[in-house]
C-alpha atoms as a PDB file:
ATOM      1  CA  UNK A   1      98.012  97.184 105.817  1.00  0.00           C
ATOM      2  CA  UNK A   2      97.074  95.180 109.108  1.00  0.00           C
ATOM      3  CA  UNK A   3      96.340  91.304 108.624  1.00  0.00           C
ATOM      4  CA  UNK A   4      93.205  91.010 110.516  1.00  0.00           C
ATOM      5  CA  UNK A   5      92.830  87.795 112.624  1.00  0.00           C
ATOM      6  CA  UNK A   6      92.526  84.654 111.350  1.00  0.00           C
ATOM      7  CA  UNK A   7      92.005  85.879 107.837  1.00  0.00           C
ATOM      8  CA  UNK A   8      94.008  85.392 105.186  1.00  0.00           C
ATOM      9  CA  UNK A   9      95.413  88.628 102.817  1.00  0.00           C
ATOM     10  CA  UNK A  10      95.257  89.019  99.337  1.00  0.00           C
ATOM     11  CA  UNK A  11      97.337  92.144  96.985  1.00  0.00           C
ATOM     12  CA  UNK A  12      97.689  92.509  93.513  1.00  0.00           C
ATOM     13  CA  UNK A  13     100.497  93.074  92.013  1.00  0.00           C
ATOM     14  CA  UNK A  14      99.998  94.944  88.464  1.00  0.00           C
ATOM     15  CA  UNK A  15     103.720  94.849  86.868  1.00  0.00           C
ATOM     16  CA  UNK A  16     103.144  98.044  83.494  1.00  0.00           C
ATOM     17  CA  UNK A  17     106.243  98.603  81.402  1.00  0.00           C
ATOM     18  CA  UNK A  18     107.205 102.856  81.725  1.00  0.00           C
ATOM     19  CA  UNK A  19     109.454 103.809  79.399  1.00  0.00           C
ATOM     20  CA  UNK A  20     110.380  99.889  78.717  1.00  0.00           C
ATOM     21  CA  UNK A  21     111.022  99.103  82.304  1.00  0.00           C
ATOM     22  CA  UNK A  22     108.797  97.753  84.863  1.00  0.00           C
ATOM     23  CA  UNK A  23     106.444  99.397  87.247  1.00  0.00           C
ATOM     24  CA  UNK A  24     105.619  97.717  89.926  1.00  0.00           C
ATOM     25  CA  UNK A  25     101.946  98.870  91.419  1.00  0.00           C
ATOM     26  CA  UNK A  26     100.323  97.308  94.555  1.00  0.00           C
ATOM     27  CA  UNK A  27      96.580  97.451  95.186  1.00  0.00           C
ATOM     28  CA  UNK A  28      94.931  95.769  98.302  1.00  0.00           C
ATOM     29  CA  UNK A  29      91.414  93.806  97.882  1.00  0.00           C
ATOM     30  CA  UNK A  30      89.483  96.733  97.934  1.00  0.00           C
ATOM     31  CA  UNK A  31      91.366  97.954  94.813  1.00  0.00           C
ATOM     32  CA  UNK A  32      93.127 100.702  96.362  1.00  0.00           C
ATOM     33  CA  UNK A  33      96.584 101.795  96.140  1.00  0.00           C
ATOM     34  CA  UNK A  34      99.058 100.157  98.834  1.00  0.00           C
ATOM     35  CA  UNK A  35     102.873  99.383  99.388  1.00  0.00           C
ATOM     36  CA  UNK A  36     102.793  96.151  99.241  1.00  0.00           C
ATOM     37  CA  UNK A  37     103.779  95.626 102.613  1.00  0.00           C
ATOM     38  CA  UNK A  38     101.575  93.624 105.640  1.00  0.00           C
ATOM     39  CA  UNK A  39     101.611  93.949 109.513  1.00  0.00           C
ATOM     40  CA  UNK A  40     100.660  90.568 111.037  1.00  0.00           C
ATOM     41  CA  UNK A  41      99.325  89.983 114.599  1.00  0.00           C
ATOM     42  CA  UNK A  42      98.650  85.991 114.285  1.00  0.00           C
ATOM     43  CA  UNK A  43      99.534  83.551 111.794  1.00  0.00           C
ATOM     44  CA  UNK A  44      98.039  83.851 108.520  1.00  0.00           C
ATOM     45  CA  UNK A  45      98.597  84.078 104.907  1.00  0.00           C
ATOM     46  CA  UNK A  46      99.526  86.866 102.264  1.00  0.00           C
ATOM     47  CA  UNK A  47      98.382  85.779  98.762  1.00  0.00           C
ATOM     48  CA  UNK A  48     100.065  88.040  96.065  1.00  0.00           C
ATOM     49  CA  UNK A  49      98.626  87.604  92.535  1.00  0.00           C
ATOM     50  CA  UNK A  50      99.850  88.759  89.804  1.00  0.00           C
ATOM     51  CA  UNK A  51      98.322  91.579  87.359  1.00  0.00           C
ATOM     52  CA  UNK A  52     100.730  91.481  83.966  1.00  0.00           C
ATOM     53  CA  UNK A  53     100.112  94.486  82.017  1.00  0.00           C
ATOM     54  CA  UNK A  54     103.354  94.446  80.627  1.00  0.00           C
ATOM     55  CA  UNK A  55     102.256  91.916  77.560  1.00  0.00           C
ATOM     56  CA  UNK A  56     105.538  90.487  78.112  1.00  0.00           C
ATOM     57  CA  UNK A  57     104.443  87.254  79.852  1.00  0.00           C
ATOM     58  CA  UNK A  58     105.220  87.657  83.325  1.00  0.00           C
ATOM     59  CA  UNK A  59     105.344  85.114  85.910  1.00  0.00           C
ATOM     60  CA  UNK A  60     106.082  84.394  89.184  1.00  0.00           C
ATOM     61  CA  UNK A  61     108.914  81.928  89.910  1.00  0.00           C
ATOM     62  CA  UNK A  62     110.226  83.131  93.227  1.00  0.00           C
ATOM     63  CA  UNK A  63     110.538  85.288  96.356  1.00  0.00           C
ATOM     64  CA  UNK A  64     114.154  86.186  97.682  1.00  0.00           C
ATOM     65  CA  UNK A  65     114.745  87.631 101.041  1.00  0.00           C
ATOM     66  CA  UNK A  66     117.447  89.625 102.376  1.00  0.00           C
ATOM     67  CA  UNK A  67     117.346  87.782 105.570  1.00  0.00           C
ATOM     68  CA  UNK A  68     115.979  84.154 104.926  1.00  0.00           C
ATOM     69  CA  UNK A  69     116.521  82.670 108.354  1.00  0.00           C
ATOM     70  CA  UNK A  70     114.993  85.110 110.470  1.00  0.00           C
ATOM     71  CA  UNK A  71     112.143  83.331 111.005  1.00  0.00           C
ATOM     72  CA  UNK A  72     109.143  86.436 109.938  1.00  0.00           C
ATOM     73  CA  UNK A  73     108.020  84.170 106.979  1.00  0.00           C
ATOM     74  CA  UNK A  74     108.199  80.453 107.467  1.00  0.00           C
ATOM     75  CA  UNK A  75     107.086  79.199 104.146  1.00  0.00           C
ATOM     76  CA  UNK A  76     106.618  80.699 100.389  1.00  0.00           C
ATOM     77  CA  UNK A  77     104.664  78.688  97.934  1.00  0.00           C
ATOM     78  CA  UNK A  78     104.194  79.562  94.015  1.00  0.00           C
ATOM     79  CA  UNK A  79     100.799  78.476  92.184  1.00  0.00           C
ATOM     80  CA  UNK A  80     101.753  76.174  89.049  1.00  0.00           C
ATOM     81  CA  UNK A  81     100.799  78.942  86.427  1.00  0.00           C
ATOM     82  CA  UNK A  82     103.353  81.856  88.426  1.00  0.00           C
ATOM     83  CA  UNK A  83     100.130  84.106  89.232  1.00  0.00           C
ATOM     84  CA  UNK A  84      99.890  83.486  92.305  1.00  0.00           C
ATOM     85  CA  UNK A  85     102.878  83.620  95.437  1.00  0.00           C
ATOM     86  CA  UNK A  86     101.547  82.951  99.232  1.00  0.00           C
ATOM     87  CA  UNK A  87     103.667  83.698 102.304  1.00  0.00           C
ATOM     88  CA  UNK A  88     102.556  81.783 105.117  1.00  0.00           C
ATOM     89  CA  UNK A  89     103.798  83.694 108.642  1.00  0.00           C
ATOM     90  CA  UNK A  90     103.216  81.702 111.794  1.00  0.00           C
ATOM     91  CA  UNK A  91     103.670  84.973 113.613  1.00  0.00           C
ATOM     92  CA  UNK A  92     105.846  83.161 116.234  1.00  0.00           C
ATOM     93  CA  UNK A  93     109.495  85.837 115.613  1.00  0.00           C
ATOM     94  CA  UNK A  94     108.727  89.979 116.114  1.00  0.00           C
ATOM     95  CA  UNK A  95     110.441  91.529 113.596  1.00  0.00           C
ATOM     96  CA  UNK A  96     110.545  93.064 109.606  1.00  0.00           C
ATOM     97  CA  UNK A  97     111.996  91.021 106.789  1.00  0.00           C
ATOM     98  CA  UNK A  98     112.027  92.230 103.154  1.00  0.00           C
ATOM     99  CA  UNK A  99     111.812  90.498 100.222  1.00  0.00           C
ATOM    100  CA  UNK A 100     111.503  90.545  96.519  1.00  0.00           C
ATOM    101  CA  UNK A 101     109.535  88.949  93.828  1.00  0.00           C
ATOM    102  CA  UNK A 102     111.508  86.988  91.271  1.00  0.00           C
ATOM    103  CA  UNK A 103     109.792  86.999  87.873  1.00  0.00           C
ATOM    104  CA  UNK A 104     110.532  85.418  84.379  1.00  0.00           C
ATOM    105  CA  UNK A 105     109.106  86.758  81.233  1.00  0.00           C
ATOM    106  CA  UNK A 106     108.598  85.143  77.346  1.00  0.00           C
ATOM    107  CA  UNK A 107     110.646  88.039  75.459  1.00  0.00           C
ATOM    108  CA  UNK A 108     113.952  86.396  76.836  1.00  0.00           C
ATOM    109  CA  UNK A 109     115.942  84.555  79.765  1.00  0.00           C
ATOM    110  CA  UNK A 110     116.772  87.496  82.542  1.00  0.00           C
ATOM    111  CA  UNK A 111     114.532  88.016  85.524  1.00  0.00           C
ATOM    112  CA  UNK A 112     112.872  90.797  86.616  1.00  0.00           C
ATOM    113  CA  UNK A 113     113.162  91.654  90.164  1.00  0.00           C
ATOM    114  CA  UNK A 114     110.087  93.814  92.340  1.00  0.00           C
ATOM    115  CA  UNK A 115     110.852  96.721  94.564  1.00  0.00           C
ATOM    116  CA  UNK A 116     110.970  95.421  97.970  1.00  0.00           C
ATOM    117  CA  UNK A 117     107.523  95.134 100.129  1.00  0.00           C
ATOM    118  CA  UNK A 118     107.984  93.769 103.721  1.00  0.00           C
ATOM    119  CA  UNK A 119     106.123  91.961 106.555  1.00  0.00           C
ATOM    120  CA  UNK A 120     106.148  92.996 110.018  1.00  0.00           C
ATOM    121  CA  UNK A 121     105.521  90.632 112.698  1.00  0.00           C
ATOM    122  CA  UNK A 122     103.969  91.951 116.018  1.00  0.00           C
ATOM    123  CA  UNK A 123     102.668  88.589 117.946  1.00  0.00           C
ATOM    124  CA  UNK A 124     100.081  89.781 120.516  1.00  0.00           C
ATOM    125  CA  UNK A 125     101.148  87.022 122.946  1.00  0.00           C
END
């Protein structure tokens, strides 16, 4: 998916349970069916919100990254009910990072970690 200019992004992320383990399915704001991961030409924003169909009280609590100081994503912030994560990317460093969602749940006290979507910087200056 390509971040259009000056606009922000938005993807769901519907977490079902298959076979007792999570499945994580990404969907862009149209509603279809997408990896998860973003292109970005200028600085903008990548809101991920969460779709729980698990019934086993999912929520957001952090992003992790492979690479943390390679300057693709410059800032991660988590809405104060977990549903929502947004990845602000100034677009200033070319370059792919990877991450992963961190996610608690109410059945007990391990996280659940997402299969890893990635941003792509390509500044057009």
């Amino acid at each position: 998916m390509f971040a259009p200019q000056g606009l922000a992004q938005f993807i769901k992320v519907n977490v079902t349970l298959e076979n007792g383990e999570p499945v994580f399915i990404y969907t862009d704001a149209s509603g279809e069916p997408c990896l998860g991961d973003v292109t970005i030409t200028q600085a903008g924003t990548i809101t991920y919100l969460l779709n729980d169909q698990t019934g086993k009280g999912l929520k957001f609590v952090g992003v992790g990254f492979v690479t943390p100081f390679d300057e693709i994503v410059d800032a991660v912030t988590i809405s104060s009910d977990g549903m929502l994560v947004q990845l602000v990317d100034l677009d200033r460093t070319p370059g792919t990072t990877k991450f992963q969602f961190v996610l608690s749940n109410t059945t007990n006290t391990l996280l659940v970690l997402s299969p890893d979507p990635e941003i792509t910087n390509r500044p057009q200056n």
